[in-house]
Protein backbone atom coordinates (compact mmCIF):
# COMPACT_ATOMS: atom_id res chain seq x y z
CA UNK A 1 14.09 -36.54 -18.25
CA UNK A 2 13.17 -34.05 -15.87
CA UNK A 3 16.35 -32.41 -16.10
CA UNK A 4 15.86 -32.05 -19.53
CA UNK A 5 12.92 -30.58 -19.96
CA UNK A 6 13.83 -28.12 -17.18
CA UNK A 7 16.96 -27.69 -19.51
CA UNK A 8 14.64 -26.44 -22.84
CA UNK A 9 12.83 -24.34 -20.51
CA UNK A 10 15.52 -22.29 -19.50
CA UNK A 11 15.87 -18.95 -20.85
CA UNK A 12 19.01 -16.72 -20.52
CA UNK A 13 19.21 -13.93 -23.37
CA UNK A 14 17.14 -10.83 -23.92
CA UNK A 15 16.31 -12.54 -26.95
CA UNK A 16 14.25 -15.32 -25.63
CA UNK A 17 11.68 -12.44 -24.45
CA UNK A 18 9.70 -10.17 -26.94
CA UNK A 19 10.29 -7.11 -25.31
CA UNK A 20 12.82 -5.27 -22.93
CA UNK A 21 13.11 -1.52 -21.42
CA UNK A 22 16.57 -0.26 -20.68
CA UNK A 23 17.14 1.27 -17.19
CA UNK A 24 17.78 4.59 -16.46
CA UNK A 25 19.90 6.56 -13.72
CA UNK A 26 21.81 3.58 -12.92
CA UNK A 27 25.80 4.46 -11.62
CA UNK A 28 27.89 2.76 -9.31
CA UNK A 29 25.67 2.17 -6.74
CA UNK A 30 25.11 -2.30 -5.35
CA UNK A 31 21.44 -2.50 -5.88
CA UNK A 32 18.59 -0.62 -7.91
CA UNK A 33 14.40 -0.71 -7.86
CA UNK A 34 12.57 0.10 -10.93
CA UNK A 35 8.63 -0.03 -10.78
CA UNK A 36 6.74 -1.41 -13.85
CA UNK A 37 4.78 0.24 -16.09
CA UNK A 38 1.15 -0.22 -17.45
CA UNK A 39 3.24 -1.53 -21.04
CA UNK A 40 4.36 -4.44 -19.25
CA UNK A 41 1.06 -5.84 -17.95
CA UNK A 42 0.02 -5.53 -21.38
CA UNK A 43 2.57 -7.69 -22.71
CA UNK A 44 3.76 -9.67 -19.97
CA UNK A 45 3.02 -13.32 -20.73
CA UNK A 46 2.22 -14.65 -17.37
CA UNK A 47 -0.12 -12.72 -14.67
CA UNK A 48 2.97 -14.42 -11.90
CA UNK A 49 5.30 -12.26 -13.88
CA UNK A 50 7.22 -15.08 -14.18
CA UNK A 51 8.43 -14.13 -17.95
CA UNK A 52 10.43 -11.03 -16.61
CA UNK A 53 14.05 -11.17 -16.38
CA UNK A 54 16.86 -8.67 -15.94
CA UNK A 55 19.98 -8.53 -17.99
CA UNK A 56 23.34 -6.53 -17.69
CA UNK A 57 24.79 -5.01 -20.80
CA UNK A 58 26.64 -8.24 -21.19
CA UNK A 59 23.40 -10.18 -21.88
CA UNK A 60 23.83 -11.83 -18.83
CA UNK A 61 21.02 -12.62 -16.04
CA UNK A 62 21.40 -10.66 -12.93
CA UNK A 63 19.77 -11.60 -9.81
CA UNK A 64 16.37 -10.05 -8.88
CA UNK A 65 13.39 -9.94 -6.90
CA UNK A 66 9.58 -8.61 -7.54
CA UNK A 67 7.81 -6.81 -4.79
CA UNK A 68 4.27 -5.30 -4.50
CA UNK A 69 4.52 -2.51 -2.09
CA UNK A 70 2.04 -2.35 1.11
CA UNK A 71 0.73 0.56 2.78
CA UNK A 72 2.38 1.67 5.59
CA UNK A 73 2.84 4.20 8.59
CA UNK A 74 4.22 7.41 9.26
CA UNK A 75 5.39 9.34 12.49
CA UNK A 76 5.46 13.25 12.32
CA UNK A 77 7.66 14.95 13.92
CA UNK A 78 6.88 16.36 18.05
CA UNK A 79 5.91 20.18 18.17
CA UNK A 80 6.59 21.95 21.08
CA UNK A 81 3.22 24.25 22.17
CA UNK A 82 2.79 27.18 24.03
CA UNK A 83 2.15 26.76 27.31
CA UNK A 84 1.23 28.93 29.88
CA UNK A 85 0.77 28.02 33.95
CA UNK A 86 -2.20 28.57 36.14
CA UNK A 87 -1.65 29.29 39.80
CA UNK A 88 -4.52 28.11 42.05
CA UNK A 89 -7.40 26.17 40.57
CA UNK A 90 -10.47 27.32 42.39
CA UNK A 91 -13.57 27.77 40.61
CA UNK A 92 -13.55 31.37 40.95
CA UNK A 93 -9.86 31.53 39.55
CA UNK A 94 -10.40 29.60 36.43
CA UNK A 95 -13.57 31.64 36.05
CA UNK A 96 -12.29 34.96 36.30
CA UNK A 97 -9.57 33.62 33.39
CA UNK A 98 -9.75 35.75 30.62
CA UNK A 99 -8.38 34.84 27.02
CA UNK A 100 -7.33 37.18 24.34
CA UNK A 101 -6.95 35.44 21.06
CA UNK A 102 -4.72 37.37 18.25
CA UNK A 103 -5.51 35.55 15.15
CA UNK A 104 -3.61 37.73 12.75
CA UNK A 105 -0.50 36.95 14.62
CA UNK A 106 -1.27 33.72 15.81
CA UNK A 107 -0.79 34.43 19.45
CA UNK A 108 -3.04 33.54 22.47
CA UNK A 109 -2.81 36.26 25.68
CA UNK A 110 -3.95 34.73 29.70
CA UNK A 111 -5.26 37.11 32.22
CA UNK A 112 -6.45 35.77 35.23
CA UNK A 113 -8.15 37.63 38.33
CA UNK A 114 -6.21 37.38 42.04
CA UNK A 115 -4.85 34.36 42.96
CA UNK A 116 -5.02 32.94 46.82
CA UNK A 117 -2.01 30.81 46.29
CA UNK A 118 1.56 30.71 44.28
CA UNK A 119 1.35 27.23 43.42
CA UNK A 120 1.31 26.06 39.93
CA UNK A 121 -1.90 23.20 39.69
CA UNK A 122 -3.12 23.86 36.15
CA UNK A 123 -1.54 24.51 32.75
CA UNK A 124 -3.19 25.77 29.39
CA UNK A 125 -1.32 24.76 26.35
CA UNK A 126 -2.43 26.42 22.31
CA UNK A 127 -2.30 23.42 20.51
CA UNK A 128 -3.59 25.59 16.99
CA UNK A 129 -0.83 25.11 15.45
CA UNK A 130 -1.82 21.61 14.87
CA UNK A 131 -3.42 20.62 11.72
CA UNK A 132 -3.19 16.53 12.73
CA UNK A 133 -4.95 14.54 15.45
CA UNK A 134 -2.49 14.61 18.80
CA UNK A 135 -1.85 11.13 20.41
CA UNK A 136 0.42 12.06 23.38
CA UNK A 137 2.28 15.13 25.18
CA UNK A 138 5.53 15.65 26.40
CA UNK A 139 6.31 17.73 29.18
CA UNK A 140 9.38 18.90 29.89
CA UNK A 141 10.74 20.18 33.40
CA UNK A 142 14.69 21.49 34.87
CA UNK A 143 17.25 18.77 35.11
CA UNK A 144 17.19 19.66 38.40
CA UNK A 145 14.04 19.65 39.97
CA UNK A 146 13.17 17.51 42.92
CA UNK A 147 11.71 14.05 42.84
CA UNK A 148 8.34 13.83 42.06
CA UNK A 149 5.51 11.13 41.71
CA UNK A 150 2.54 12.03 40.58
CA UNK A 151 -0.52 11.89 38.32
CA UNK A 152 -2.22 14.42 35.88
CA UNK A 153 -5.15 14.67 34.49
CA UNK A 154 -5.65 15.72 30.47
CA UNK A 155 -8.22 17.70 28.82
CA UNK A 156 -9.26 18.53 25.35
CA UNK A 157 -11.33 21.65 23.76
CA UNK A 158 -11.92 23.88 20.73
CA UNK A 159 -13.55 26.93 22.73
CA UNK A 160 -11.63 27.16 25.92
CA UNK A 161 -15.04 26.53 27.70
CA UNK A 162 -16.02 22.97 26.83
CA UNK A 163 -13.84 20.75 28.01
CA UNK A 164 -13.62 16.78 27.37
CA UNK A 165 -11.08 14.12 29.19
CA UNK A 166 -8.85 12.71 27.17
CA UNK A 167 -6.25 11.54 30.38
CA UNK A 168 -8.02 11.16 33.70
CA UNK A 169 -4.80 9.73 35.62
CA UNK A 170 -1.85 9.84 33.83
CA UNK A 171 1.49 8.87 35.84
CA UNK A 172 4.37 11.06 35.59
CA UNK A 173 7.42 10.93 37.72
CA UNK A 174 11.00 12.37 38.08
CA UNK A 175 12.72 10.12 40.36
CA UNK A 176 16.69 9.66 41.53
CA UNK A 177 18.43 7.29 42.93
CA UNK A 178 22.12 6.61 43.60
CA UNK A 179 23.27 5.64 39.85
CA UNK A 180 19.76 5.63 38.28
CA UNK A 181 17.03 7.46 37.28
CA UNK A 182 13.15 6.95 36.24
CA UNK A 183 11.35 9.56 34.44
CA UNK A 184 7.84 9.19 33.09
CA UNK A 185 7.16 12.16 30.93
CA UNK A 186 4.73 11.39 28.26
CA UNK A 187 1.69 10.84 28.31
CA UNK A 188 -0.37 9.09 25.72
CA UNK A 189 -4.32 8.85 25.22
CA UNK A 190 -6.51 8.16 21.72
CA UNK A 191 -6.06 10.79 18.83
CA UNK A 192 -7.33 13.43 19.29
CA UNK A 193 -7.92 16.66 17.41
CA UNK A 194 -8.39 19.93 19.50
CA UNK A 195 -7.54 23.93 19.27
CA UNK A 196 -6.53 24.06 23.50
CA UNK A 197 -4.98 21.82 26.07
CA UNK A 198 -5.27 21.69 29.73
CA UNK A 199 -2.94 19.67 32.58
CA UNK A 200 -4.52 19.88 35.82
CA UNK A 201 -2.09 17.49 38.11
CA UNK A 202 -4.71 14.72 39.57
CA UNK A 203 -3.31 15.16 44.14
CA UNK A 204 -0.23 16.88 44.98
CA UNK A 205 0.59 19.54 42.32
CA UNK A 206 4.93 19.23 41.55
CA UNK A 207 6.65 20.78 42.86
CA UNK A 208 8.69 22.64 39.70
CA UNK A 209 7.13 24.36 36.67
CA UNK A 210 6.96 22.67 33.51
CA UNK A 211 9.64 24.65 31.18
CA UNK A 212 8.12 23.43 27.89
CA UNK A 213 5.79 20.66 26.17
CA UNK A 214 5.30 18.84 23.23
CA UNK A 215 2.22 17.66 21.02
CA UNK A 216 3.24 14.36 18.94
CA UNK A 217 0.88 13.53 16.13
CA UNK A 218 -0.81 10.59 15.58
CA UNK A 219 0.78 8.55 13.23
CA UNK A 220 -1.07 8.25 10.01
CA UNK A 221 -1.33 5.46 7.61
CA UNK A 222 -0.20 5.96 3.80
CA UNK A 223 -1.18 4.06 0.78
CA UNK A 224 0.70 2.17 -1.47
CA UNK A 225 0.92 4.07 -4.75
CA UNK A 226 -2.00 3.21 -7.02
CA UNK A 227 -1.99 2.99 -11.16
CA UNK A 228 -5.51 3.43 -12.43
CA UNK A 229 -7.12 2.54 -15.72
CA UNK A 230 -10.47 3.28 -17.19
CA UNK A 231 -12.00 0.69 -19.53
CA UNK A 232 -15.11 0.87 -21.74
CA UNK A 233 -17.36 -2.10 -22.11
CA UNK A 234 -17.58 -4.02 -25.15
CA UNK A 235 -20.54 -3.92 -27.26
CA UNK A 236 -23.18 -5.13 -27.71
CA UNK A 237 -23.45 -6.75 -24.46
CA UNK A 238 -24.61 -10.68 -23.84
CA UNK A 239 -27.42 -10.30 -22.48
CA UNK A 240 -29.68 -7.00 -21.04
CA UNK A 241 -27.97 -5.59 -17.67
CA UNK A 242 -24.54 -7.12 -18.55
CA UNK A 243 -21.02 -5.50 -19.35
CA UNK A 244 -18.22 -7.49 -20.28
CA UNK A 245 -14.58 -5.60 -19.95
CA UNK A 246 -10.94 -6.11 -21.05
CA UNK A 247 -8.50 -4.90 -19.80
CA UNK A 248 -5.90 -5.86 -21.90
CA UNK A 249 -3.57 -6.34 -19.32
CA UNK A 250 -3.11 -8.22 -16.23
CA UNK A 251 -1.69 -6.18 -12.80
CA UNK A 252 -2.94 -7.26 -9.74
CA UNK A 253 -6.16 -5.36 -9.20
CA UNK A 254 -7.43 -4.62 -5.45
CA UNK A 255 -9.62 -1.72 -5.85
CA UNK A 256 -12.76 -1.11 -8.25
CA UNK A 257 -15.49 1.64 -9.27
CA UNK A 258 -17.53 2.53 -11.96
CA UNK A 259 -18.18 5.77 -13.41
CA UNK A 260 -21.97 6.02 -13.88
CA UNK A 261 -23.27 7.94 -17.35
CA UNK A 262 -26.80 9.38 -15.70
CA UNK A 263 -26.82 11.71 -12.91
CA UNK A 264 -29.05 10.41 -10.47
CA UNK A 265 -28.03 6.89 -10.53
CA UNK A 266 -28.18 3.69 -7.93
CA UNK A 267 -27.41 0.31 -9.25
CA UNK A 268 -26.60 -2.57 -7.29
CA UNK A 269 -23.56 -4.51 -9.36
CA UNK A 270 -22.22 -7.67 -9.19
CA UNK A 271 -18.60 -7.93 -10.33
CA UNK A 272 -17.05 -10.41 -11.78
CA UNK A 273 -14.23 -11.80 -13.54
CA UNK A 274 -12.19 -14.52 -15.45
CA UNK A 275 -8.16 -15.06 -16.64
CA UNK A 276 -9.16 -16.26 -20.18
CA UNK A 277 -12.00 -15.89 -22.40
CA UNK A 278 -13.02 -19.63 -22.01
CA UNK A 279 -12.98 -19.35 -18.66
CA UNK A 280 -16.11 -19.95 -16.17
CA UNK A 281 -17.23 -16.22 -14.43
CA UNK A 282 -16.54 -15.71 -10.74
CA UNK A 283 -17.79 -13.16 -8.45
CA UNK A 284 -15.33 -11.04 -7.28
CA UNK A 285 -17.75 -8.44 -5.27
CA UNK A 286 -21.50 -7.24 -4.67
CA UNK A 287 -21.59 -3.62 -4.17
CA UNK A 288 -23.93 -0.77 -4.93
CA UNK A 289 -23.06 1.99 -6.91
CA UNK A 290 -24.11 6.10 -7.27
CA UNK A 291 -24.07 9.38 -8.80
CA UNK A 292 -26.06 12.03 -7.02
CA UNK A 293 -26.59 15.56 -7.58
CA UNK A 294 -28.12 17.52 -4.53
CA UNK A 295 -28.56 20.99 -4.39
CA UNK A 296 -25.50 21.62 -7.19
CA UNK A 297 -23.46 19.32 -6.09
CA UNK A 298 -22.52 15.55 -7.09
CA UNK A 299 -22.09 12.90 -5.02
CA UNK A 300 -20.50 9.54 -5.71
CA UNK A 301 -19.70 6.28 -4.46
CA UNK A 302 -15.97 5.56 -3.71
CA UNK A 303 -13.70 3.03 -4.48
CA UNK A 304 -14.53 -0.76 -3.91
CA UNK A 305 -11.86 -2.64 -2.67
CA UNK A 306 -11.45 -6.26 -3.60
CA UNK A 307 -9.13 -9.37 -3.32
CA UNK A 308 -6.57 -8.90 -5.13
CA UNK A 309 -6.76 -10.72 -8.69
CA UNK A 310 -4.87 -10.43 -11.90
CA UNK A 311 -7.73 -11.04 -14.12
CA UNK A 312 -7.66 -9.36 -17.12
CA UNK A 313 -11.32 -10.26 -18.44
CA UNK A 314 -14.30 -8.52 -16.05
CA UNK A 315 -18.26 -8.33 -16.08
CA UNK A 316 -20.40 -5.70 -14.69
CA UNK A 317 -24.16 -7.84 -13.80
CA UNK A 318 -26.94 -5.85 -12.74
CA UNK A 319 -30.69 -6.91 -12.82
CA UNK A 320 -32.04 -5.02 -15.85
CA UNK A 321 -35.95 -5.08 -13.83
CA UNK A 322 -34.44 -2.59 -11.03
CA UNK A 323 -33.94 0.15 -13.76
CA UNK A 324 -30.59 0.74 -12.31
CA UNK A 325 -28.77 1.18 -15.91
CA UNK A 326 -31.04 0.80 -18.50
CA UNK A 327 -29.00 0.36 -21.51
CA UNK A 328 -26.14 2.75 -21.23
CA UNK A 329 -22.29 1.19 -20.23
CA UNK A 330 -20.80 2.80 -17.34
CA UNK A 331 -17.22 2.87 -17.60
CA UNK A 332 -14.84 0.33 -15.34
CA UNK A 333 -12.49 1.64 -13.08
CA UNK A 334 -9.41 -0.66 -11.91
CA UNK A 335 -6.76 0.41 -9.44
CA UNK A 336 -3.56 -1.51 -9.20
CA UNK A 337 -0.57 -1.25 -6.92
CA UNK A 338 2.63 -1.32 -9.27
CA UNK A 339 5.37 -4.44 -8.45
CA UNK A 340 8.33 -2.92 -8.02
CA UNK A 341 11.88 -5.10 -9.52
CA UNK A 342 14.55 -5.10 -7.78
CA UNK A 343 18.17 -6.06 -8.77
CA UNK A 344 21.81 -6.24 -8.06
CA UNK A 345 24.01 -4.60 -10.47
CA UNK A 346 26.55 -7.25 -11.49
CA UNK A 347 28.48 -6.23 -14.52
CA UNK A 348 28.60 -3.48 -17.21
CA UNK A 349 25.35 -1.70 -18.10
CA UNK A 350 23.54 -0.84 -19.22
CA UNK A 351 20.74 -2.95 -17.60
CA UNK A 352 18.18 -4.12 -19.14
CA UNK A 353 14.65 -5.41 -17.68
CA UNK A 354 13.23 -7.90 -20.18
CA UNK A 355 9.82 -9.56 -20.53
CA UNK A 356 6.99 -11.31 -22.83
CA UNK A 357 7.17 -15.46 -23.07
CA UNK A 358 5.25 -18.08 -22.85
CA UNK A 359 8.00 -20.51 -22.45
CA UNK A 360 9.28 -18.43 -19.44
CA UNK A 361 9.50 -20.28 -15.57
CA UNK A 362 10.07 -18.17 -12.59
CA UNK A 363 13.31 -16.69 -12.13
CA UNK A 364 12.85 -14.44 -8.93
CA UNK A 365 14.67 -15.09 -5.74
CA UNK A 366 14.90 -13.37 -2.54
CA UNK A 367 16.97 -10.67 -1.79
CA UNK A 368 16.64 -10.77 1.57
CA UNK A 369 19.87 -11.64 2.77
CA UNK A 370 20.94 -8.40 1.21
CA UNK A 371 22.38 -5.62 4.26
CA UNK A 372 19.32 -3.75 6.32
CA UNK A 373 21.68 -0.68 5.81
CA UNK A 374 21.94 -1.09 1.73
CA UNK A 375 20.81 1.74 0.12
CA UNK A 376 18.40 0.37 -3.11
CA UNK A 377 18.92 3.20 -5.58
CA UNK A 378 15.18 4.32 -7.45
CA UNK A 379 15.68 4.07 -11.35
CA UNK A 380 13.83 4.08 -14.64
CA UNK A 381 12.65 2.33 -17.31
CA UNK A 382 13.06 3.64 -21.06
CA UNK A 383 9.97 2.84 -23.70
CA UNK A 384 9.88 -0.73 -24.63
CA UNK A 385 11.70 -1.74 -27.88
CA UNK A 386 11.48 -5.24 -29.22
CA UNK A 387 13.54 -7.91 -28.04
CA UNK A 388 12.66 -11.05 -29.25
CA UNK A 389 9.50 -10.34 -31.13
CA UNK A 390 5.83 -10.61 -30.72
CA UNK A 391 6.16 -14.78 -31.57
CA UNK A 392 7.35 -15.33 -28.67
CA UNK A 393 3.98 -14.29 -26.93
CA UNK A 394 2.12 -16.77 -28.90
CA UNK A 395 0.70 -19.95 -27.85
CA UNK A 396 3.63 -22.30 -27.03
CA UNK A 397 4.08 -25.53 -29.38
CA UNK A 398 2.50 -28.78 -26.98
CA UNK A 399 5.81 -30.62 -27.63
CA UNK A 400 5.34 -32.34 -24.20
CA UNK A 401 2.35 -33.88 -25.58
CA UNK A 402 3.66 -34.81 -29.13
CA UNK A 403 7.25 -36.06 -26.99
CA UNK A 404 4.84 -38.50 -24.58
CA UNK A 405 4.04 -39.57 -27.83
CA UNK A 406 6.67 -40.33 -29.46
CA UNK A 407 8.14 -41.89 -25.82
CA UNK A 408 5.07 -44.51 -26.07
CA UNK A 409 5.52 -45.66 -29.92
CA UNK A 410 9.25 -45.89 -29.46
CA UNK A 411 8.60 -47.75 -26.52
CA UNK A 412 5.45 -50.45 -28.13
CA UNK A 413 8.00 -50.91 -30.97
CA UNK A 414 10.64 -52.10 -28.74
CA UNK A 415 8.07 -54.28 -26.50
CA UNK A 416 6.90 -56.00 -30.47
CA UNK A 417 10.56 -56.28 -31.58
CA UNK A 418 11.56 -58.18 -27.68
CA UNK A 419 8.62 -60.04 -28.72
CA UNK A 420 9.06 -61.15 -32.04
CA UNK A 421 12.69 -62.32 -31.23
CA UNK A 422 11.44 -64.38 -28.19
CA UNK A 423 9.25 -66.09 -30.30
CA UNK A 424 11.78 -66.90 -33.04
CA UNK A 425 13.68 -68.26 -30.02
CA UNK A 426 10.68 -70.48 -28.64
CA UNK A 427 10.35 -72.16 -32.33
CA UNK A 428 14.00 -73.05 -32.85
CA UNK A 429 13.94 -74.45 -29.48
């Protein structure tokens, strides 16, 4: 039976789906990744996107998986800094040290007054010509200087006379051996954001000159890509201080805010939300909210994030006696991360990427046995065009319930008949 029913279920032509989008900028390439669109959240049948399919021109199903995309990390690039050595470091050297900065060319000039020794102890590096936060330098020295063990010590300003520790004891070493060779060369401390550098080696200074060095930015985080959508309330509301919202479509919401209609607004809000209309409320967040204007200029909250839910039904609750609101509706802001679908061109295009049933099951698998080194070409989708038609987003028949049914009478019938004929047996007996 089970196999059956799994059987009516199934779904394998653009036609069992109301809608599909043709995709764009496909070619000869293994795999492709198209990211959905607000249209399909609208009509998508299923917050799981489990009605969404994709077809070849063939009208055959090609494998395919759905991904949300997280936020991630990115490394800049090292850049190497001026840097300019320091012989002595006495007090009275480093005091006599006069700078000359050339801001129209970007250049920075050293003078220092006598110094009582040749060796190289201190080193000031310009590190203006980084916008980012710095999280480690690299020095570099000759191939074929002499082996050294050491540590130095790392400091941080934006003047050139203030100066803050961002290394105190750093180990560096250049170090030979027969077939081998150890060199510690970077070294690495919190971000940190500063105009000028200085390396003062912590003991023994080295004995060669660094020939260069490099500042390597701290990575920096990136968001996923966010949709947005801006929803009035309905009217009139329930009941004073309450907002009720629909979206009208279901992505997976994680971030929140409301845009406020008074200036000079504070509100403390609970959110809250619901899949269907007949649904219970649940709170998705407390948070306060504001719009401020100070001295010509307007301040407001930021975004709120939340769990992530694909409820498409929301309420905004406030507690009318705080005279956060009064009457007027602020307007609801949702932010969404977009899934991304992504599928493996078997056969002729063109592709389609079809969605919108109610009788749909889950069709997604996992790509992940595809090659680390496959490139997953970006495409697009066209504007929807009708597919199957709007009936197939209506409410599906209950033929499970109706097929119980008709399972039970069928099966009392048969019980009565086994009955009656047992009893006809009994009485010739």
């Amino acid at each position: 039976m089970s196999a059956f029913l799994a059987l009516l279920a199934a779904l394998s032509t653009p036609k069992d789906f109301a809608y599909r989008m043709q995709v764009d900028g496909t070619g000869d390439a293994a795999a492709y990744r198209v990211t959905l669109p607000l249209t399909v959240y609208q009509k998508i049948a299923h917050p799981d996107l489990a009605d969404v399919r994709v077809f070849n021109g063939n009208g055959e199903q090609v494998s395919f998986a759905i991904e949300r995309p997280v936020a991630g990390t990115i490394a800049n690039a090292a850049t190497q800094l001026p840097i300019f050595p320091l012989k002595d470091d006495s007090e009275a050297t480093l005091a006599a040290l006069r700078v000359t900065i050339e801001s129209g060319k970007g250049a920075i000039n050293f003078q220092s007054g006598a110094s009582k020794s040749d060796r190289i102890n201190t080193y000031l590096v310009d590190g203006r010509a980084l916008d980012l936060p710095v999280s480690a330098l690299r020095l570099e020295w000759p191939q074929d200087a002499p082996d050294f063990a050491g540590r130095v010590r790392v400091e941080a300003s934006d003047s050139l006379s203030d100066w803050r520790a961002v290394a105190y004891a750093a180990p560096i070493a250049n170090l030979h051996s027969t077939a081998d060779r150890l060199v510690e060369q970077r070294v690495a401390f919190p971000p940190t954001k500063a105009k000028f550098w200085r390396l003062s080696w912590a003991g023994p200074a080295a004995p060669f000159i660094l020939t260069s060095l490099f500042g390597e930015p701290a990575k920096q985080s990136v968001d996923a890509l966010h949709e947005t959508l801006s929803v009035t309330a309905a009217s009139p509301s329930t009941k004073p201080g309450e907002f009720q919202y629909d979206l009208g479509a279901t992505p997976t919401v994680d971030r929140v805010n409301l845009e406020l209609p008074d200036i000079n607004t504070v509100v403390d809000v609970e959110l809250l939300s619901r899949e269907h209309p007949q649904d219970p409320w649940h709170t998705v967040r407390r948070s306060g909210f504001y719009r401020l204007k100070s001295e010509g200029e307007e301040r407001r909250n930021g975004l709120v994030t939340i769990p992530p839910t694909s409820d498409r039904y929301w309420m905004v609750r406030t507690d009318p006696r705080q005279g956060g609101l009064g009457t007027s509706a602020p307007h609801l802001v949702v932010e969404w991360v977009p899934h991304e679908v992504v599928f493996v061109a078997r056969g002729a295009g063109p592709f389609y990427l079809a969605y919108g049933s109610t009788e749909a099951k889950p069709a997604a698998v996992s790509l992940a046995m595809l090659p680390k080194n496959l490139v997953i070409v970006p495409a697009s989708l066209s504007k929807p065009e009708s597919s199957g038609g709007e009936s197939l987003l209506g409410t599906p028949f209950p033929w499970r319930t109706p097929l119980l049914w008709g399972v039970l009478i069928v099966s009392a019938g048969l019980l009565g008949w086994m009955a009656y004929r047992l009893s006809k047996d009994v009485a010739k007996s």
